[in-house]
N, C-alpha and C. Protein backbone atom coordinates (compact mmCIF):
# COMPACT_ATOMS: atom_id res chain seq x y z
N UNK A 1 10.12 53.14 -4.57
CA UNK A 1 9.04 53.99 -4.15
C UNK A 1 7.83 53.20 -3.72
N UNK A 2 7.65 51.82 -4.29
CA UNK A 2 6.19 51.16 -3.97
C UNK A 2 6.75 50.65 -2.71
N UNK A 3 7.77 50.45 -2.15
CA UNK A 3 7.89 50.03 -0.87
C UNK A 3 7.62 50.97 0.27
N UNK A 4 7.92 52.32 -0.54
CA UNK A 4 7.64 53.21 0.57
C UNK A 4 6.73 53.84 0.83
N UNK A 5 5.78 53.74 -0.34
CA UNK A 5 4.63 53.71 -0.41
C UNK A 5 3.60 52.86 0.49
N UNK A 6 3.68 51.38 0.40
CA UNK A 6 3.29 50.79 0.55
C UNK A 6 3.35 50.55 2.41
N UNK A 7 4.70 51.02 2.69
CA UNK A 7 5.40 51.21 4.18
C UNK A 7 4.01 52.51 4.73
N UNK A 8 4.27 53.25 4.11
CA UNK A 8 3.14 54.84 4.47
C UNK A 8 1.95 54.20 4.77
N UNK A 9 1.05 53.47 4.01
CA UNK A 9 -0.07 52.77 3.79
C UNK A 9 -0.20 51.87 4.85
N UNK A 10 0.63 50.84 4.97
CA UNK A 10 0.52 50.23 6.63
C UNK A 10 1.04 51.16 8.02
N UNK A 11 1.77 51.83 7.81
CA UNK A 11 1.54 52.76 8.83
C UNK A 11 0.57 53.41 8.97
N UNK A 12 -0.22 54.12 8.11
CA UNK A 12 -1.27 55.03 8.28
C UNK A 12 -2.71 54.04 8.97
N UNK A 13 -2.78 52.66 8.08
CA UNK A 13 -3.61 51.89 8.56
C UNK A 13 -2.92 51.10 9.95
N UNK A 14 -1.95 50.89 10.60
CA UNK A 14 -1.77 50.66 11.59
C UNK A 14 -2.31 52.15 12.66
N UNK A 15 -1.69 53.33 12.80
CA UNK A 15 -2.72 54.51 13.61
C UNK A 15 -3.47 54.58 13.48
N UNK A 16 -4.14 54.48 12.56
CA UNK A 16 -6.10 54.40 12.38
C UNK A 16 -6.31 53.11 13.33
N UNK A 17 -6.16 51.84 13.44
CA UNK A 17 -6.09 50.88 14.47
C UNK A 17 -5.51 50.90 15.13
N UNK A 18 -4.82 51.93 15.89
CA UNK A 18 -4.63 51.63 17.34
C UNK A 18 -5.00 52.91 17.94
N UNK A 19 -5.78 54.06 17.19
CA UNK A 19 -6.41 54.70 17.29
C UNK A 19 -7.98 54.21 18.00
N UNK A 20 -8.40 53.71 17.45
CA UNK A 20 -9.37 52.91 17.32
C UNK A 20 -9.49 51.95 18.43
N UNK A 21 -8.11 51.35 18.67
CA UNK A 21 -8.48 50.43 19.63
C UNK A 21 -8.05 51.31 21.07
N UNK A 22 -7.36 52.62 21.00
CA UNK A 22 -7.45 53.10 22.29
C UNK A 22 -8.84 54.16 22.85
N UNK A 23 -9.57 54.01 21.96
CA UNK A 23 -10.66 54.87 22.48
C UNK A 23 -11.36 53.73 23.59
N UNK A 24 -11.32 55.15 24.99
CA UNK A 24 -12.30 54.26 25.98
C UNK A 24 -11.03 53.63 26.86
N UNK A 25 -9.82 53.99 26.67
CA UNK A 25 -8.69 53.17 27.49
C UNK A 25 -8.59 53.79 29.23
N UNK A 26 -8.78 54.97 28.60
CA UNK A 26 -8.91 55.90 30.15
C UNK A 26 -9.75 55.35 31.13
N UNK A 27 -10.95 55.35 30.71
CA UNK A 27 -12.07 54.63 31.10
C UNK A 27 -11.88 53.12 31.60
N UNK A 28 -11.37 52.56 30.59
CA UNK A 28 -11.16 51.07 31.34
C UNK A 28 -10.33 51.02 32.68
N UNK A 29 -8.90 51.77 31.60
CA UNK A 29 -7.78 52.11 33.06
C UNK A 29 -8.32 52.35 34.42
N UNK A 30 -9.16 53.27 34.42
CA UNK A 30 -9.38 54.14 35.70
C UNK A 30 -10.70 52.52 36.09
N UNK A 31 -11.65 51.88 35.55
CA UNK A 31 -12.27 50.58 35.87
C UNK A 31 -11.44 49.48 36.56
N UNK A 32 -10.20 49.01 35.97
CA UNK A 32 -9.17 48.00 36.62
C UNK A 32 -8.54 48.38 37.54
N UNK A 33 -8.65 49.57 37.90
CA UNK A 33 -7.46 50.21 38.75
C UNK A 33 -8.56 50.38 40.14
N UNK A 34 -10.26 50.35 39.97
CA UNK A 34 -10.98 50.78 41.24
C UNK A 34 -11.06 49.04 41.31
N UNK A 35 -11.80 48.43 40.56
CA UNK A 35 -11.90 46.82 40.72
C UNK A 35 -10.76 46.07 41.30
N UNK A 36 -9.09 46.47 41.39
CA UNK A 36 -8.28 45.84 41.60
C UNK A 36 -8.07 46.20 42.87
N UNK A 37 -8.55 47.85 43.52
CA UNK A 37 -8.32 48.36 44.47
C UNK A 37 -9.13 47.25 45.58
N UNK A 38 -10.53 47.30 45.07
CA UNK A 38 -11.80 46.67 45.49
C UNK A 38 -11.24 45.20 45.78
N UNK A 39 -10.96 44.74 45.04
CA UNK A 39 -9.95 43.00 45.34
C UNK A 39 -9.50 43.17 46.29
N UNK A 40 -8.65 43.85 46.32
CA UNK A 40 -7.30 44.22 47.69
C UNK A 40 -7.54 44.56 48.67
N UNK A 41 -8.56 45.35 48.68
CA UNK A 41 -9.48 45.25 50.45
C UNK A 41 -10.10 44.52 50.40
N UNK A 42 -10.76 43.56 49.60
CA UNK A 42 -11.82 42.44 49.84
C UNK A 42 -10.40 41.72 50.68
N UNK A 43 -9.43 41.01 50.12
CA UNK A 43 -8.50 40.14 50.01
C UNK A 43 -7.84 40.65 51.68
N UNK A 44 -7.59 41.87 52.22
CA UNK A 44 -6.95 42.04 53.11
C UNK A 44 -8.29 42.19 54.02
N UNK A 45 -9.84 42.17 54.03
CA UNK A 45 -10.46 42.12 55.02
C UNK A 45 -10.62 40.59 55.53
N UNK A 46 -10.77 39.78 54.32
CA UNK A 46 -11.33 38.55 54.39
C UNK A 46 -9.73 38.05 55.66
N UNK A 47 -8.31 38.06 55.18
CA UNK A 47 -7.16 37.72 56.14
C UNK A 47 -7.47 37.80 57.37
N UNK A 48 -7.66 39.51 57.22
CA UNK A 48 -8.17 39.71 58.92
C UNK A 48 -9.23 39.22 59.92
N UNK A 49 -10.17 38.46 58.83
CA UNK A 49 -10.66 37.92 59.41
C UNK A 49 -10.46 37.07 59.67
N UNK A 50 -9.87 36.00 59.18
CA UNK A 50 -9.66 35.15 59.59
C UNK A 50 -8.38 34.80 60.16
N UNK A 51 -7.59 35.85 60.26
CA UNK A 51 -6.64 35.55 61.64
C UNK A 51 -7.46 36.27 62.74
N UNK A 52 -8.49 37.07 62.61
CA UNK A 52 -9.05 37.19 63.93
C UNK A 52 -9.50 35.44 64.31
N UNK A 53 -10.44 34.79 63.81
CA UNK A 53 -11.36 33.94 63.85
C UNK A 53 -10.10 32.50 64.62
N UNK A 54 -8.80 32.55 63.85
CA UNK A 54 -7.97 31.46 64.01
C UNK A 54 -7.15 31.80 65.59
N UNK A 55 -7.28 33.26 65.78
CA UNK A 55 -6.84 33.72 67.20
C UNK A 55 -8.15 32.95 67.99
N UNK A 56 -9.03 33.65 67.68
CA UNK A 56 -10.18 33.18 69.01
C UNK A 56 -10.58 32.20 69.34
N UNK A 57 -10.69 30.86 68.15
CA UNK A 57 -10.22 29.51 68.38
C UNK A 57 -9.10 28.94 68.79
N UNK A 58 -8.06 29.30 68.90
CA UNK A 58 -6.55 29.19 69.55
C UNK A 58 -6.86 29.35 71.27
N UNK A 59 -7.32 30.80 71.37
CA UNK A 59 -7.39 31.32 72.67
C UNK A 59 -8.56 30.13 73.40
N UNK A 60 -9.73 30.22 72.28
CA UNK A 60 -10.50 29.09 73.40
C UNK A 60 -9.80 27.89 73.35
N UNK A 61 -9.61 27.19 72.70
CA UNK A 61 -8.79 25.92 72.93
C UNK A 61 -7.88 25.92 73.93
N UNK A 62 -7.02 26.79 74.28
CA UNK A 62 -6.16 27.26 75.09
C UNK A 62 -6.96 27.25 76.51
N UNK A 63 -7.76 28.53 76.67
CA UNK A 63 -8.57 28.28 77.75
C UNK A 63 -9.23 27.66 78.22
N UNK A 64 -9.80 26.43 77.60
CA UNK A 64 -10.33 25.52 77.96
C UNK A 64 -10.01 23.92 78.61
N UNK A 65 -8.39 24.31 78.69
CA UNK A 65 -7.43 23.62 79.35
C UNK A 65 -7.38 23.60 80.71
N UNK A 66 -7.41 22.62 81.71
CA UNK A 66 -7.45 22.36 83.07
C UNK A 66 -6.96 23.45 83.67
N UNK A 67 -5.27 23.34 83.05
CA UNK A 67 -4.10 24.10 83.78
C UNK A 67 -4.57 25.44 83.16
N UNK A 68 -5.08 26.52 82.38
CA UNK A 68 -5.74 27.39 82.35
C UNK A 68 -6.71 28.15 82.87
N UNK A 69 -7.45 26.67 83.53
CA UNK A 69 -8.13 27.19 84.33
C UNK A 69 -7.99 26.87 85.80
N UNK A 70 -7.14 26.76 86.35
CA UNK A 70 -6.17 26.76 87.92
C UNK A 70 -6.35 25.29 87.81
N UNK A 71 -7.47 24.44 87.07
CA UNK A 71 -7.61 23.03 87.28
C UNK A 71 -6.32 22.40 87.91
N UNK A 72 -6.16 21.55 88.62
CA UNK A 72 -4.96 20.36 88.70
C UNK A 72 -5.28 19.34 87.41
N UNK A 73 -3.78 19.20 87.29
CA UNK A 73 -3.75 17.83 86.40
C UNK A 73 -4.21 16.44 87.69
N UNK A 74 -4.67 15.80 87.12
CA UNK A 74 -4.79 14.43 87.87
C UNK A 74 -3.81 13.84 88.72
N UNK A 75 -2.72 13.69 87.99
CA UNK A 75 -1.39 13.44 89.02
C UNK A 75 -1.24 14.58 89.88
N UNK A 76 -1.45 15.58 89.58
CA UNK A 76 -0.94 16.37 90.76
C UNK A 76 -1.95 16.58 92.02
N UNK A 77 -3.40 16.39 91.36
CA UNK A 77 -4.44 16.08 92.55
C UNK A 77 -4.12 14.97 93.21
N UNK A 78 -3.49 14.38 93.01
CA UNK A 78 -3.46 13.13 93.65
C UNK A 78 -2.10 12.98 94.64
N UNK A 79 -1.14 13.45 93.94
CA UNK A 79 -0.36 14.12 94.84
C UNK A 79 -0.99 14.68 96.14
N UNK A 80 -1.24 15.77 96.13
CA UNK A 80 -1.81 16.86 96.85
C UNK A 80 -2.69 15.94 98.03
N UNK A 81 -3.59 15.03 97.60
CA UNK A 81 -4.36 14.10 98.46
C UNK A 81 -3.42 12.83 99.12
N UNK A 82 -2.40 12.41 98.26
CA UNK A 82 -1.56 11.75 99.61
C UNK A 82 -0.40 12.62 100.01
N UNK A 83 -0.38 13.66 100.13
CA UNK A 83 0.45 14.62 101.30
C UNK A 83 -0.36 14.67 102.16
N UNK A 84 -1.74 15.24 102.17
CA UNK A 84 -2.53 16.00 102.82
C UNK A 84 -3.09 14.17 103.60
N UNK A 85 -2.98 13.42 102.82
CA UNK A 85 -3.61 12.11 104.01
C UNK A 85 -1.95 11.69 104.58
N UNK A 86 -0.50 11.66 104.26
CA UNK A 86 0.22 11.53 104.98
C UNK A 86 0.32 12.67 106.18
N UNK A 87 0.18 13.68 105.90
CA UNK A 87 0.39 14.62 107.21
C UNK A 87 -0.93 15.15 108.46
N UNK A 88 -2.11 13.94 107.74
CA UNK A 88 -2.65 14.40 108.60
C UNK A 88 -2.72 13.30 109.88
């Protein structure tokens, strides 16, 4: 009987503590769950930005290339100037 006693007694004082420790859980819950939301669009705006930012440095680098911009490469200007002095 003192075991089962004693069994009753830590059970009863185990629900009184976890009684205890769930007051206010709702509250937190519903806190981690907007803060985590809040992460996750921070986390997916900050990406977007910066694959915007890594596009538009790509694209200028890109465009700022001779052959991008109708430029001739050197050899081929040069080409172009001994055709144009052989045929004339």
């Amino acid at each position: 009987m003192e075991n089962n006693k004693l069994s009753a007694e830590a059970l009863n004082h185990a629900i009184v503590l976890a009684r205890n420790h769930c007051e206010g859980m709702e509250e937190r819950c519903r806190r981690y769950r907007r803060r985590a939301t809040i992460r996750r669009v921070a986390c997916v705006a900050v990406l977007i930005v910066a694959t915007v930012l890594a596009v538009d440095i790509l694209m200028a680098v890109i465009g700022s290339r001779p052959s991008a911009q109708g430029a001739l490469s050197l050899a081929s200007a040069m080409e172009c100037v001994q055709q144009i002095i052989l045929n004339a």
